[in-house]
PDB file of N, CA and C in Angstrom:
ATOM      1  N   UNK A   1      40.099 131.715  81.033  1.00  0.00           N
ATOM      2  CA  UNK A   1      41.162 132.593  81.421  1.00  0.00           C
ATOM      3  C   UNK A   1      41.731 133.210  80.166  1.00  0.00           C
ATOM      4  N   UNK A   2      42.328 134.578  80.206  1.00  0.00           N
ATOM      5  CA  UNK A   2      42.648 135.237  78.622  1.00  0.00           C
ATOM      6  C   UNK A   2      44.225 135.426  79.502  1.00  0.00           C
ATOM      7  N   UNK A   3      44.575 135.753  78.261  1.00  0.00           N
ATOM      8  CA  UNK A   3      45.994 135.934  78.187  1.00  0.00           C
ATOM      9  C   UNK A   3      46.605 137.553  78.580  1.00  0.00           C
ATOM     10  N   UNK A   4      45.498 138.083  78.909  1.00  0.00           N
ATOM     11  CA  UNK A   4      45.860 139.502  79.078  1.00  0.00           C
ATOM     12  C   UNK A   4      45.652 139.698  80.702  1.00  0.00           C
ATOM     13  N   UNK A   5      44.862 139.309  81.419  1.00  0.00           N
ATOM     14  CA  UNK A   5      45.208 139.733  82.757  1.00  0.00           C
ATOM     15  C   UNK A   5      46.456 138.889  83.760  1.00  0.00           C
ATOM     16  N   UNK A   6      47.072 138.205  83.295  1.00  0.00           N
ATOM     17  CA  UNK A   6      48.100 137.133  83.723  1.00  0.00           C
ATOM     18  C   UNK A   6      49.329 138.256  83.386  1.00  0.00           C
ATOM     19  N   UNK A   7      50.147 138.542  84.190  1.00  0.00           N
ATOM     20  CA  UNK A   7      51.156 139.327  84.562  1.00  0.00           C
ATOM     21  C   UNK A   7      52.124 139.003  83.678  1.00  0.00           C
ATOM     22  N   UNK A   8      52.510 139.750  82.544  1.00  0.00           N
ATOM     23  CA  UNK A   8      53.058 139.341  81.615  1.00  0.00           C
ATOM     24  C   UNK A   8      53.181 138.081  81.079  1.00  0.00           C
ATOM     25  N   UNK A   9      52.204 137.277  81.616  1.00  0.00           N
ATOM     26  CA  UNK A   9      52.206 135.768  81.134  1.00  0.00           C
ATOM     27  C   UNK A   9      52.171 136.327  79.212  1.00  0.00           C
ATOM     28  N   UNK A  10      52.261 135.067  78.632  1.00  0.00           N
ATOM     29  CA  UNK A  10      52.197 135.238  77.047  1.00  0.00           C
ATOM     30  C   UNK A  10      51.097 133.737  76.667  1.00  0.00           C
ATOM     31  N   UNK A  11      50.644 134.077  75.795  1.00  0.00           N
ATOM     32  CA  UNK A  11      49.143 133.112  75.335  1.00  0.00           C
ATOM     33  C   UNK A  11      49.769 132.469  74.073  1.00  0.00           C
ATOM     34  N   UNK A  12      49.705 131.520  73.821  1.00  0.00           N
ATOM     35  CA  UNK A  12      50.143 130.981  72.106  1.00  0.00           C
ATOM     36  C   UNK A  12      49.112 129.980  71.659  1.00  0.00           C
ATOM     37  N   UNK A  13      48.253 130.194  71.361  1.00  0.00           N
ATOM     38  CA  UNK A  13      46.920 130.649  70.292  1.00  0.00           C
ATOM     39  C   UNK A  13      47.481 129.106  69.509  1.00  0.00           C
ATOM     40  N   UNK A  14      47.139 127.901  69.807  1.00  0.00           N
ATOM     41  CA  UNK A  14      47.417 126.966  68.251  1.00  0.00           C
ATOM     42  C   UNK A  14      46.356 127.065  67.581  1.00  0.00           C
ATOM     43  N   UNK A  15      47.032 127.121  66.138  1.00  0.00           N
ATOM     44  CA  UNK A  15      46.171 127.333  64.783  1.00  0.00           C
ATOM     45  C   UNK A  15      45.277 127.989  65.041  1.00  0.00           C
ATOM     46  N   UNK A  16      45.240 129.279  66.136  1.00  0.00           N
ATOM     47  CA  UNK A  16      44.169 130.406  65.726  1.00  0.00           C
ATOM     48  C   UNK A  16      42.977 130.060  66.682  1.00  0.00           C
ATOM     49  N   UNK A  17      43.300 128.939  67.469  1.00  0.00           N
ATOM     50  CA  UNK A  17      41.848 128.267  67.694  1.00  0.00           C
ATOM     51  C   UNK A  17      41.372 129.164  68.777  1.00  0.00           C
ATOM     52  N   UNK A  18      40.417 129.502  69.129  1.00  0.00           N
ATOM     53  CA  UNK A  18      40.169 130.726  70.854  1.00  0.00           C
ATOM     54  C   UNK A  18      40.389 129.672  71.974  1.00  0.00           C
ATOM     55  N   UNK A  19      40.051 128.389  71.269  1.00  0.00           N
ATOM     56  CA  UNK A  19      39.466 127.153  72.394  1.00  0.00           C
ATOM     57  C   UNK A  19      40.834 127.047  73.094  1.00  0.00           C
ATOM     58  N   UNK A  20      41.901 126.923  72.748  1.00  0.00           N
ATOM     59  CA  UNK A  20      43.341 126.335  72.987  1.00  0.00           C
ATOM     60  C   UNK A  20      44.035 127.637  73.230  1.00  0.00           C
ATOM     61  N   UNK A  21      44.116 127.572  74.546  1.00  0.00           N
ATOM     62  CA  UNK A  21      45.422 128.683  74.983  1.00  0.00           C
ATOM     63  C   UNK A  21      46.502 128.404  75.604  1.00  0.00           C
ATOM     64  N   UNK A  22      47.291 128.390  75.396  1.00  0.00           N
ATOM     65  CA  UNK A  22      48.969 128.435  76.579  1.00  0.00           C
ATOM     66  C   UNK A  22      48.975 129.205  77.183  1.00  0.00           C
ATOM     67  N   UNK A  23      49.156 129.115  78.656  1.00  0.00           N
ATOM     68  CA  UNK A  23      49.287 130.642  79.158  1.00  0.00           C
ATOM     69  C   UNK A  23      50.533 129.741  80.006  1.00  0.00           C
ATOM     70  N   UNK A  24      51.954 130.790  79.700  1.00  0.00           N
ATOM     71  CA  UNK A  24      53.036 130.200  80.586  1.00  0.00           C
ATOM     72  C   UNK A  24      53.379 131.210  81.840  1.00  0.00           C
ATOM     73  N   UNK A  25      54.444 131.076  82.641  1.00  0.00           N
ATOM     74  CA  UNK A  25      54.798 132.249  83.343  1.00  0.00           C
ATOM     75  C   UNK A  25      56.071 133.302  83.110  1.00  0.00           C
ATOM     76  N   UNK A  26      55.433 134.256  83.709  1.00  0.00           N
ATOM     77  CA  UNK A  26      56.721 135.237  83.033  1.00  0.00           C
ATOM     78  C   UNK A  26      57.900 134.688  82.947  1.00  0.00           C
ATOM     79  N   UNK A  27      59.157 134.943  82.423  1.00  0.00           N
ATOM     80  CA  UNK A  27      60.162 134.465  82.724  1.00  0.00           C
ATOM     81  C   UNK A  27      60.609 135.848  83.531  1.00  0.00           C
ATOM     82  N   UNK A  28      61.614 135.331  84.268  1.00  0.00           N
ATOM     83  CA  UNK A  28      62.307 135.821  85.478  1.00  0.00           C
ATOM     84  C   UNK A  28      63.185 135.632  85.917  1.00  0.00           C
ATOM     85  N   UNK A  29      64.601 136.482  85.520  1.00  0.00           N
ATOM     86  CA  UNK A  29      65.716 135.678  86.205  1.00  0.00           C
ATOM     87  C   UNK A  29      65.901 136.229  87.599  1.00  0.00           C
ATOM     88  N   UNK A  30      65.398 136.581  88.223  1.00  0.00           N
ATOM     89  CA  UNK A  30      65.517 136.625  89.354  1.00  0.00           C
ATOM     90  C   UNK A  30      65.052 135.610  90.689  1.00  0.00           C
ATOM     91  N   UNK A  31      63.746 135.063  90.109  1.00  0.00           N
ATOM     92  CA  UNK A  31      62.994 133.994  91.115  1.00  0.00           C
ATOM     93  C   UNK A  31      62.394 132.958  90.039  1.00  0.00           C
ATOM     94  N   UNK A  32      62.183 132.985  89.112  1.00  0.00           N
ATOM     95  CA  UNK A  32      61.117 132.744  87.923  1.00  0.00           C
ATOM     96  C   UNK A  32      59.816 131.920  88.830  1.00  0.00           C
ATOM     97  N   UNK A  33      59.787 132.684  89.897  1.00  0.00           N
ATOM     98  CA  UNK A  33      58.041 132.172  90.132  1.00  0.00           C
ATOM     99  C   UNK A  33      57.565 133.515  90.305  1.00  0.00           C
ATOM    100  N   UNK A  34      55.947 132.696  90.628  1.00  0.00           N
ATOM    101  CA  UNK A  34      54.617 133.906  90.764  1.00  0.00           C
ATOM    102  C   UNK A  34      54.456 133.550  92.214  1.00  0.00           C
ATOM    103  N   UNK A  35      54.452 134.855  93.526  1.00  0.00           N
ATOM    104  CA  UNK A  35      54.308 134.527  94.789  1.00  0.00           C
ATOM    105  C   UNK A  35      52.760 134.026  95.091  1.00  0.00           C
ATOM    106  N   UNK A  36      52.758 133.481  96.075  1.00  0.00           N
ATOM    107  CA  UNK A  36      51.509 132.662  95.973  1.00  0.00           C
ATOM    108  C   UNK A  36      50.156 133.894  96.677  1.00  0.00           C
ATOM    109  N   UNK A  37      50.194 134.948  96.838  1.00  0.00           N
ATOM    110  CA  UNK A  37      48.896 136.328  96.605  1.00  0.00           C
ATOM    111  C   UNK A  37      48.605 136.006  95.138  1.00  0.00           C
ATOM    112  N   UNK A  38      49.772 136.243  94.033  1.00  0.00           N
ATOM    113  CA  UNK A  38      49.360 136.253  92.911  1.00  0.00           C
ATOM    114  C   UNK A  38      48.538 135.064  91.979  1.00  0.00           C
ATOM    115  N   UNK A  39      49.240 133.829  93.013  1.00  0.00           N
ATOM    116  CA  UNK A  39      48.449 132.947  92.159  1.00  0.00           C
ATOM    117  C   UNK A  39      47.018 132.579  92.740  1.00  0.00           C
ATOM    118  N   UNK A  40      46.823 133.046  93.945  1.00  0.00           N
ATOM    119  CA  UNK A  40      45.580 132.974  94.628  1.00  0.00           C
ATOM    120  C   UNK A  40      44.698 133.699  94.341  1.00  0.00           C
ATOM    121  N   UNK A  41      44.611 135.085  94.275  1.00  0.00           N
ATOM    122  CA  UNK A  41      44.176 136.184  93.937  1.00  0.00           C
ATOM    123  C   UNK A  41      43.930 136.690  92.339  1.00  0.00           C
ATOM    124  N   UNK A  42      44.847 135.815  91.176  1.00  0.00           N
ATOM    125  CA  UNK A  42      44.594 136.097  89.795  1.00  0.00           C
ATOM    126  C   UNK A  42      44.802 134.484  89.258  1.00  0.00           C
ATOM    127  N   UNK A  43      45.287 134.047  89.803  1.00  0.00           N
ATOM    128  CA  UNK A  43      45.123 132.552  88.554  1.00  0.00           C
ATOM    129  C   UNK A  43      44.100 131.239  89.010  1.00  0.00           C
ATOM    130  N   UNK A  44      43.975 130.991  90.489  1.00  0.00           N
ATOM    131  CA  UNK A  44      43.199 130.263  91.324  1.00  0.00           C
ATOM    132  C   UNK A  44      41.238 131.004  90.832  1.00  0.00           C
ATOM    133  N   UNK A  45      41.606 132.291  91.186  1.00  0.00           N
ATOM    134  CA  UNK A  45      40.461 132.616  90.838  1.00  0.00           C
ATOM    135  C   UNK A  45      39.559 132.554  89.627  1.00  0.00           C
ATOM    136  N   UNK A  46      40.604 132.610  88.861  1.00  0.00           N
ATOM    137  CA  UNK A  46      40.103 133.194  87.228  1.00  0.00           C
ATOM    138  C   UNK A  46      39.850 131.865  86.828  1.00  0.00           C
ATOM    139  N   UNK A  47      40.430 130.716  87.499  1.00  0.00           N
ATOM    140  CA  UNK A  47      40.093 129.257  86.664  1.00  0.00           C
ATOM    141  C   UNK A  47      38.936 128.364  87.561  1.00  0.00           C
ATOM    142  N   UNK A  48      39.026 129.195  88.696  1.00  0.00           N
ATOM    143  CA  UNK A  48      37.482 128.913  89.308  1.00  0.00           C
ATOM    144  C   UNK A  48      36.386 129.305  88.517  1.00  0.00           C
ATOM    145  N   UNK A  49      36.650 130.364  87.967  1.00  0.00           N
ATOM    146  CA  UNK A  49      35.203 130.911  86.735  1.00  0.00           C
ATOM    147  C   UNK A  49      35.639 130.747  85.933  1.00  0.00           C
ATOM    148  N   UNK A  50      36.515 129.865  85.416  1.00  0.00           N
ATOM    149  CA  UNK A  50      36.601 129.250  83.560  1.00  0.00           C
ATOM    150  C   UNK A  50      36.073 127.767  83.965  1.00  0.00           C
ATOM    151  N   UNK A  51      36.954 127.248  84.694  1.00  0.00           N
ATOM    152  CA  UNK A  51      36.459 125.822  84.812  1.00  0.00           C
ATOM    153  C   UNK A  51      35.717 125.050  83.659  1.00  0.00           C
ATOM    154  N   UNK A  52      34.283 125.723  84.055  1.00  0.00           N
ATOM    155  CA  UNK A  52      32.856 125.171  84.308  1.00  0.00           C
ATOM    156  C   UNK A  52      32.669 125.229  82.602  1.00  0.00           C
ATOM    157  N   UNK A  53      33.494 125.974  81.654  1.00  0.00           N
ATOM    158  CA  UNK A  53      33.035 126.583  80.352  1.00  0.00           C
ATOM    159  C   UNK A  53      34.380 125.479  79.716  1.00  0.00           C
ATOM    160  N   UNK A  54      35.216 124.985  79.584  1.00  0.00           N
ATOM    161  CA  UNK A  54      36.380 124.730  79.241  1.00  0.00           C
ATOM    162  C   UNK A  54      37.633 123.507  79.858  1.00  0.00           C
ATOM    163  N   UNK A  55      38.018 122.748  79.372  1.00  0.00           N
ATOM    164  CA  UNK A  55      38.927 122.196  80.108  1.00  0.00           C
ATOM    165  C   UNK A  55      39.931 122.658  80.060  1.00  0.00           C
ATOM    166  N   UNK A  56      40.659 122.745  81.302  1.00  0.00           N
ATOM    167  CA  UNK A  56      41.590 123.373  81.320  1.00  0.00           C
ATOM    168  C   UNK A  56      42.896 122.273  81.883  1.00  0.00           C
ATOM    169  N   UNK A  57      43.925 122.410  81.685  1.00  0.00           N
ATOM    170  CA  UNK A  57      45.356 121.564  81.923  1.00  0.00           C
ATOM    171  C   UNK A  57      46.445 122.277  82.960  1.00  0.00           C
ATOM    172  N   UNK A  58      46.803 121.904  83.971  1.00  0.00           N
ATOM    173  CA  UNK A  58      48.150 123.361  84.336  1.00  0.00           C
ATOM    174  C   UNK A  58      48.950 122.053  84.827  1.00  0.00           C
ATOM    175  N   UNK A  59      50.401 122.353  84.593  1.00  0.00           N
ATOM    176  CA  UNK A  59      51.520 122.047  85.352  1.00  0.00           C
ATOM    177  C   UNK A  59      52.082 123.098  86.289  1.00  0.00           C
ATOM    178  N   UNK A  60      51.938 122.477  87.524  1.00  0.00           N
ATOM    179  CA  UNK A  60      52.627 123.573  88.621  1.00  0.00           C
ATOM    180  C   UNK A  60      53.255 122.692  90.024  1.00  0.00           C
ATOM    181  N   UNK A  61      54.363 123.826  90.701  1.00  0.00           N
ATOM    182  CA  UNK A  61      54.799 123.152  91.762  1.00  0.00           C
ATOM    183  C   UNK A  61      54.056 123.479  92.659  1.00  0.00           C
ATOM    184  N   UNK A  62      53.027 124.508  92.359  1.00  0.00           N
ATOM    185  CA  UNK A  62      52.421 125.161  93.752  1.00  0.00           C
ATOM    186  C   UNK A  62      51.255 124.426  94.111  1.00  0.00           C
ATOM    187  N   UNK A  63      50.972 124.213  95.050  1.00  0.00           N
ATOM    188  CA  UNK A  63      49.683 123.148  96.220  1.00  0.00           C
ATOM    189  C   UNK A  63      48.895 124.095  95.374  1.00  0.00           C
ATOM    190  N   UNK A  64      48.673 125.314  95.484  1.00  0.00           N
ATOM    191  CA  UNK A  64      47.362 126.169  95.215  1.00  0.00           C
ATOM    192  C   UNK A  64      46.716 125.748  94.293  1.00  0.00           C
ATOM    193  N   UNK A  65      47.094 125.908  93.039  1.00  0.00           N
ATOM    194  CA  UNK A  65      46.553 125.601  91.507  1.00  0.00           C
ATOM    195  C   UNK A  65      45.788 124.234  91.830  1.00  0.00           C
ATOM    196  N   UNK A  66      46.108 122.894  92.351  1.00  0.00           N
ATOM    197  CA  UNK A  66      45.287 122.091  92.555  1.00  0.00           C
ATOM    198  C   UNK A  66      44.401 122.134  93.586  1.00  0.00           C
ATOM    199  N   UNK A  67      44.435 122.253  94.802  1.00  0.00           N
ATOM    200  CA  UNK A  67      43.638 122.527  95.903  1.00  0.00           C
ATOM    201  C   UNK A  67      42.840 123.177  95.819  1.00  0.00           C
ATOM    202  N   UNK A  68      43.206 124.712  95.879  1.00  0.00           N
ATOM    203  CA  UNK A  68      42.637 125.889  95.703  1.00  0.00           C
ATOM    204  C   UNK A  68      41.711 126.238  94.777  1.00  0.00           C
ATOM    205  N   UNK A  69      42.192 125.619  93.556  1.00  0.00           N
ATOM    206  CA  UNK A  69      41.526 125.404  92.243  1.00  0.00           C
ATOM    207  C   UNK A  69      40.766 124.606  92.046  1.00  0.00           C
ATOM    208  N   UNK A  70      40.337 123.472  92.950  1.00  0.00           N
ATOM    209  CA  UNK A  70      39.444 122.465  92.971  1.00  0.00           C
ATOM    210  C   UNK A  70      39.396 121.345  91.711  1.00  0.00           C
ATOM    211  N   UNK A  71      40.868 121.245  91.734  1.00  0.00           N
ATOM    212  CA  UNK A  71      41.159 120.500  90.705  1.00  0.00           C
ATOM    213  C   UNK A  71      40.414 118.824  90.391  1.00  0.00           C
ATOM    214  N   UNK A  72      39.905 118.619  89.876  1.00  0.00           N
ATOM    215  CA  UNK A  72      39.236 117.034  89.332  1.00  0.00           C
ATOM    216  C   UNK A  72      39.812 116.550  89.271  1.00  0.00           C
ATOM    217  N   UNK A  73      41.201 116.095  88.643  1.00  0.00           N
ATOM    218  CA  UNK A  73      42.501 115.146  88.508  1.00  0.00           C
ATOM    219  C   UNK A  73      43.793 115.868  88.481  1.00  0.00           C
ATOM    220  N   UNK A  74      44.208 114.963  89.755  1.00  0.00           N
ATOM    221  CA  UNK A  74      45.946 115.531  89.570  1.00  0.00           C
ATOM    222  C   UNK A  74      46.490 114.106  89.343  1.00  0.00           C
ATOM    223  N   UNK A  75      47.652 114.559  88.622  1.00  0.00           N
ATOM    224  CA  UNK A  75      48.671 113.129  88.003  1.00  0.00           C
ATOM    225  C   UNK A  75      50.277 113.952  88.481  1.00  0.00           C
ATOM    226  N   UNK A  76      50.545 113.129  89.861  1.00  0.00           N
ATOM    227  CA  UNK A  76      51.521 112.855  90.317  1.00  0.00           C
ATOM    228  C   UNK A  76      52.549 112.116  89.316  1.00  0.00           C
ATOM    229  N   UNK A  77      53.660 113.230  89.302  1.00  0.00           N
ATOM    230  CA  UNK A  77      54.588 112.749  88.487  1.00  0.00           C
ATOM    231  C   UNK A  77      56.194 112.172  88.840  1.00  0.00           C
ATOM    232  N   UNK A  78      56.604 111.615  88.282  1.00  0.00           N
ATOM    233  CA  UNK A  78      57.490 110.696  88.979  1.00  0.00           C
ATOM    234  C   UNK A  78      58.796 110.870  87.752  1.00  0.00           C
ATOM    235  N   UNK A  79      60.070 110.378  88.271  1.00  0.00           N
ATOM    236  CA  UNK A  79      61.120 110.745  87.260  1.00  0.00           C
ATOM    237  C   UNK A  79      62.203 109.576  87.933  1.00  0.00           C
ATOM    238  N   UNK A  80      63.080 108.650  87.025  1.00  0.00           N
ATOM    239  CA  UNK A  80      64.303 108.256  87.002  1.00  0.00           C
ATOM    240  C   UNK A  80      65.780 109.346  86.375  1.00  0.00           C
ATOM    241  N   UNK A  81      65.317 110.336  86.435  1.00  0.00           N
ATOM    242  CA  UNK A  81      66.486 111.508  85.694  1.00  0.00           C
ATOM    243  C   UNK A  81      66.404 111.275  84.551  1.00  0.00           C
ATOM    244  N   UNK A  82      65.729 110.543  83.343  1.00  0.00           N
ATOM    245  CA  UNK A  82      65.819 110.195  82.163  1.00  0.00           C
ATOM    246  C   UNK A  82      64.215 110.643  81.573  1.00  0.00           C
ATOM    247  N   UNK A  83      63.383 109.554  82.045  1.00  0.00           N
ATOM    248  CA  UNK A  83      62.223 109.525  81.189  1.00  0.00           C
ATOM    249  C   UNK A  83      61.094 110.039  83.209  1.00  0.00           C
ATOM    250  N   UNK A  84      60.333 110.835  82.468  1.00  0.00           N
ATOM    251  CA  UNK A  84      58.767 110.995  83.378  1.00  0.00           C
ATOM    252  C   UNK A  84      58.004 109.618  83.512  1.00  0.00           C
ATOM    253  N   UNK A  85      57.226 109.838  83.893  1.00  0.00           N
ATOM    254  CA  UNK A  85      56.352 109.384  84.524  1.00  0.00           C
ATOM    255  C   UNK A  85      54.957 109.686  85.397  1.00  0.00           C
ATOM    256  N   UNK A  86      54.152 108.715  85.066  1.00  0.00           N
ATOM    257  CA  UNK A  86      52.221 109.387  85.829  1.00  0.00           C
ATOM    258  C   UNK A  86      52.695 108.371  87.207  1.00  0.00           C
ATOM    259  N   UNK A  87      53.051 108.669  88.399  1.00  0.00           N
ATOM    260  CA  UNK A  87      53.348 107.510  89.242  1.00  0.00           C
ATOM    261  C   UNK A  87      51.960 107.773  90.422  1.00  0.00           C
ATOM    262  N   UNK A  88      50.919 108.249  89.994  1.00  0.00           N
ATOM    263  CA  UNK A  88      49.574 108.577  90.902  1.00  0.00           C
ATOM    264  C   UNK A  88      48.745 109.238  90.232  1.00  0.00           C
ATOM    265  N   UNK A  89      47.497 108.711  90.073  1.00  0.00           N
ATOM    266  CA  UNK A  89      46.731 110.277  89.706  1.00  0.00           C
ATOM    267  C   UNK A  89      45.240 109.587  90.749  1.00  0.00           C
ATOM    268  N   UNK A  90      44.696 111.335  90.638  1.00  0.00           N
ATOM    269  CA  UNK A  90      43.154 111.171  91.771  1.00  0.00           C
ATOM    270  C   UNK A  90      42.692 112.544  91.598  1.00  0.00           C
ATOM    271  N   UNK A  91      41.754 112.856  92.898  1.00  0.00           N
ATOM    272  CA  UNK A  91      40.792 113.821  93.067  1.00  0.00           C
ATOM    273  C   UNK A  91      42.090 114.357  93.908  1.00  0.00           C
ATOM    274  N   UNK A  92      42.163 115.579  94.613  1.00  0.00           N
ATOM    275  CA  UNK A  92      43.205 116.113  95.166  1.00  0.00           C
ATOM    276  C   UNK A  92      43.027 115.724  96.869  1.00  0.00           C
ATOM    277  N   UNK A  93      41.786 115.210  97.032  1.00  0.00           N
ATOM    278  CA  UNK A  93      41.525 113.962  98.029  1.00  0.00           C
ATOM    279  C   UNK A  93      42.184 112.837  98.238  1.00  0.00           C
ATOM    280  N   UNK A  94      41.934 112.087  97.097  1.00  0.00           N
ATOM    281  CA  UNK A  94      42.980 111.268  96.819  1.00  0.00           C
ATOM    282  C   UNK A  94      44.469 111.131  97.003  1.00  0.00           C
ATOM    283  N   UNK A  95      45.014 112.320  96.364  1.00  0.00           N
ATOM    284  CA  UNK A  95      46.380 112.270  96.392  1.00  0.00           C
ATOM    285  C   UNK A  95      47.185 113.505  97.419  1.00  0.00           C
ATOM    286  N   UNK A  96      46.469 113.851  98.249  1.00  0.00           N
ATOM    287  CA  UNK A  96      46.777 114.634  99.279  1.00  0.00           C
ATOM    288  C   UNK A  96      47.916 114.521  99.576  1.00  0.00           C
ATOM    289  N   UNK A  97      47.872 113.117 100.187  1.00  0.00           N
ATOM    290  CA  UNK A  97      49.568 113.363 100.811  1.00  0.00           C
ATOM    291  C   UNK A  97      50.757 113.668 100.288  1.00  0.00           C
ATOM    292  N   UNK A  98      50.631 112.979  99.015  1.00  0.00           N
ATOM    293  CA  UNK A  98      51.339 113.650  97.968  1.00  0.00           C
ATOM    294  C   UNK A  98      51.604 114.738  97.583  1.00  0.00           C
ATOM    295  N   UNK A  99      50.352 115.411  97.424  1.00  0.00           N
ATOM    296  CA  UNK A  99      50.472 117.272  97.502  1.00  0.00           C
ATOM    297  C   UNK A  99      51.161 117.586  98.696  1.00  0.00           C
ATOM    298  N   UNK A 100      50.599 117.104  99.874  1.00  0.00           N
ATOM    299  CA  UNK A 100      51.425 117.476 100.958  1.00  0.00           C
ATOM    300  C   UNK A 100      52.793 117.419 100.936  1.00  0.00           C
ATOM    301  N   UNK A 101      53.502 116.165 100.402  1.00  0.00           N
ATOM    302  CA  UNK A 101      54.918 115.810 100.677  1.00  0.00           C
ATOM    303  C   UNK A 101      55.574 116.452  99.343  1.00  0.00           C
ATOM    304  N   UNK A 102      55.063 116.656  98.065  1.00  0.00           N
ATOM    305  CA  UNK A 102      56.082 117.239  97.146  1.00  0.00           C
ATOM    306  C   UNK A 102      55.911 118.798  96.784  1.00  0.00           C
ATOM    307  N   UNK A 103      54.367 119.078  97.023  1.00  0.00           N
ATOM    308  CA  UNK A 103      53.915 120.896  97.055  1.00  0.00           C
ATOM    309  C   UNK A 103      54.439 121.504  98.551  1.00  0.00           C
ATOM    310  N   UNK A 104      54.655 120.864  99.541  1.00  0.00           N
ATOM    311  CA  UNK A 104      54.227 121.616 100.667  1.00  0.00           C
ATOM    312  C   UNK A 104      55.178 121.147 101.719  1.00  0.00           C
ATOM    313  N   UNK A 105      56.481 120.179 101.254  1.00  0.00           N
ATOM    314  CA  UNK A 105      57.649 120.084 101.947  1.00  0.00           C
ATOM    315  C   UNK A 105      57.272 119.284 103.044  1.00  0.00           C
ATOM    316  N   UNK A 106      56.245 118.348 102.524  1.00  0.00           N
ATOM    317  CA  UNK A 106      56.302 117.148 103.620  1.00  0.00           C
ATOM    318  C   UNK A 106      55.093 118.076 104.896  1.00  0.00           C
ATOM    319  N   UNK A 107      54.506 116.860 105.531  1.00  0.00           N
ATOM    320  CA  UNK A 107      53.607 117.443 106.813  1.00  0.00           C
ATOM    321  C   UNK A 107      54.176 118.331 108.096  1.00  0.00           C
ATOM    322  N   UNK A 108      55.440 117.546 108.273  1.00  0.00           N
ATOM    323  CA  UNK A 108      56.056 118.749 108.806  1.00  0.00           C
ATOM    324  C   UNK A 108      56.343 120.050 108.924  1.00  0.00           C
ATOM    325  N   UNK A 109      56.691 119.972 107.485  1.00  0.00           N
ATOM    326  CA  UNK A 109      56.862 121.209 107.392  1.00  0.00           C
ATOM    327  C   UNK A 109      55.734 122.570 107.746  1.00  0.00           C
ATOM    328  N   UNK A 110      54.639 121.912 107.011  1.00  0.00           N
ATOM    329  CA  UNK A 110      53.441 122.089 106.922  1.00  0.00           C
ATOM    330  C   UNK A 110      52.665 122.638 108.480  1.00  0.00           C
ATOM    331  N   UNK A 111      52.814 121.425 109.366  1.00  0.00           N
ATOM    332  CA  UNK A 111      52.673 122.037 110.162  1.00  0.00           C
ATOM    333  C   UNK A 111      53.506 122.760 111.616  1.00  0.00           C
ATOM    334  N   UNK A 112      54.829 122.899 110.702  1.00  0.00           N
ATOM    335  CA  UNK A 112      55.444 124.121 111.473  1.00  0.00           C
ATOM    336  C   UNK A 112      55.157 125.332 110.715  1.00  0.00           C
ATOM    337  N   UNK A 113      54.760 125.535 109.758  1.00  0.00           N
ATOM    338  CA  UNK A 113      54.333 126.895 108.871  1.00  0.00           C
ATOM    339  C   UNK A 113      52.646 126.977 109.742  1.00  0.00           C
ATOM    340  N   UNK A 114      51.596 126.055 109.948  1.00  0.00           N
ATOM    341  CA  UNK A 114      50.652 126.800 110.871  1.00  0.00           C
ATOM    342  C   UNK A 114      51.079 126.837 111.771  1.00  0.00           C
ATOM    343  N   UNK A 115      51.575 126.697 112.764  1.00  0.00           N
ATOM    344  CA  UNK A 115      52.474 126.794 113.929  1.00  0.00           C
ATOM    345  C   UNK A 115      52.677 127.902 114.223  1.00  0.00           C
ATOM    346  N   UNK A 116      53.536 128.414 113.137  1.00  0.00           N
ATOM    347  CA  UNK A 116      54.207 129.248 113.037  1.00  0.00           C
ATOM    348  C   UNK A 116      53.172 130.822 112.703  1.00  0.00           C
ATOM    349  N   UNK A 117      52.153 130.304 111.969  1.00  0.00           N
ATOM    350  CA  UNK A 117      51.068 131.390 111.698  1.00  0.00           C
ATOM    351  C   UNK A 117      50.193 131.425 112.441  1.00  0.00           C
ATOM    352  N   UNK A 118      50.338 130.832 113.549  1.00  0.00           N
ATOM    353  CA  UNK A 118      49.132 131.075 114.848  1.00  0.00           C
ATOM    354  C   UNK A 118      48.012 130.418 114.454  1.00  0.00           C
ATOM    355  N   UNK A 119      47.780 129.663 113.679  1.00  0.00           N
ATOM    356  CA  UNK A 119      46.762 128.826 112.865  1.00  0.00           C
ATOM    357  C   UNK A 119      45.961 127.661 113.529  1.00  0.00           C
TER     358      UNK A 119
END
């Protein structure tokens, strides 16, 4: 993934290396997220065809980036308000429900949104 088709995302290059990129998200004071067309359609995709060349790392709240992205390991993270925590990690098989209950507002929710989309 390059740093130039990511919607004003910004790339920070350590020590020059090509191998090592940051790519963060715009900042935004209005929503500071990316709606999920955008992350389906330009960031899901683009790391479906990096993948395979590169390891790649993302922190995100969105289900997509792991699911969608066919992520190999997610590490469920956990917090006392002080210090983090790895409180799960797996295949996105594995830790589904989890995606379900902290990406996707619990099964319920979930499935009143297909419900709701005639799904």
């Amino acid at each position: 993934m390059t740093a130039g088709p990511v919607a004003g995302g910004a790339a920070d290059r350590r020590d020059e290396d090509p191998e090592q990129e940051q790519l963060s998200a715009p900042s935004c004071r209005a929503s500071g997220n990316l709606d999920n067309a955008f992350i389906y359609n330009t960031v899901v995709r683009s790391l479906l065809g990096t993948k395979g060349k590169r390891q790649l790392i993302f922190i995100s709240h969105n289900a997509n980036v792991p699911v969608l992205g066919a992520a190999e390991r997610v590490f469920v993270m956990g917090s006392d308000g002080k210090r983090g925590r790895v409180s799960l990690q797996g295949t996105v098989d594995e830790v589904k429900d989890h995606i379900e209950t902290l990406l996707e507002g619990g099964r319920g929710a979930f499935l009143l949104r297909k419900e709701r989309y005639g799904l």
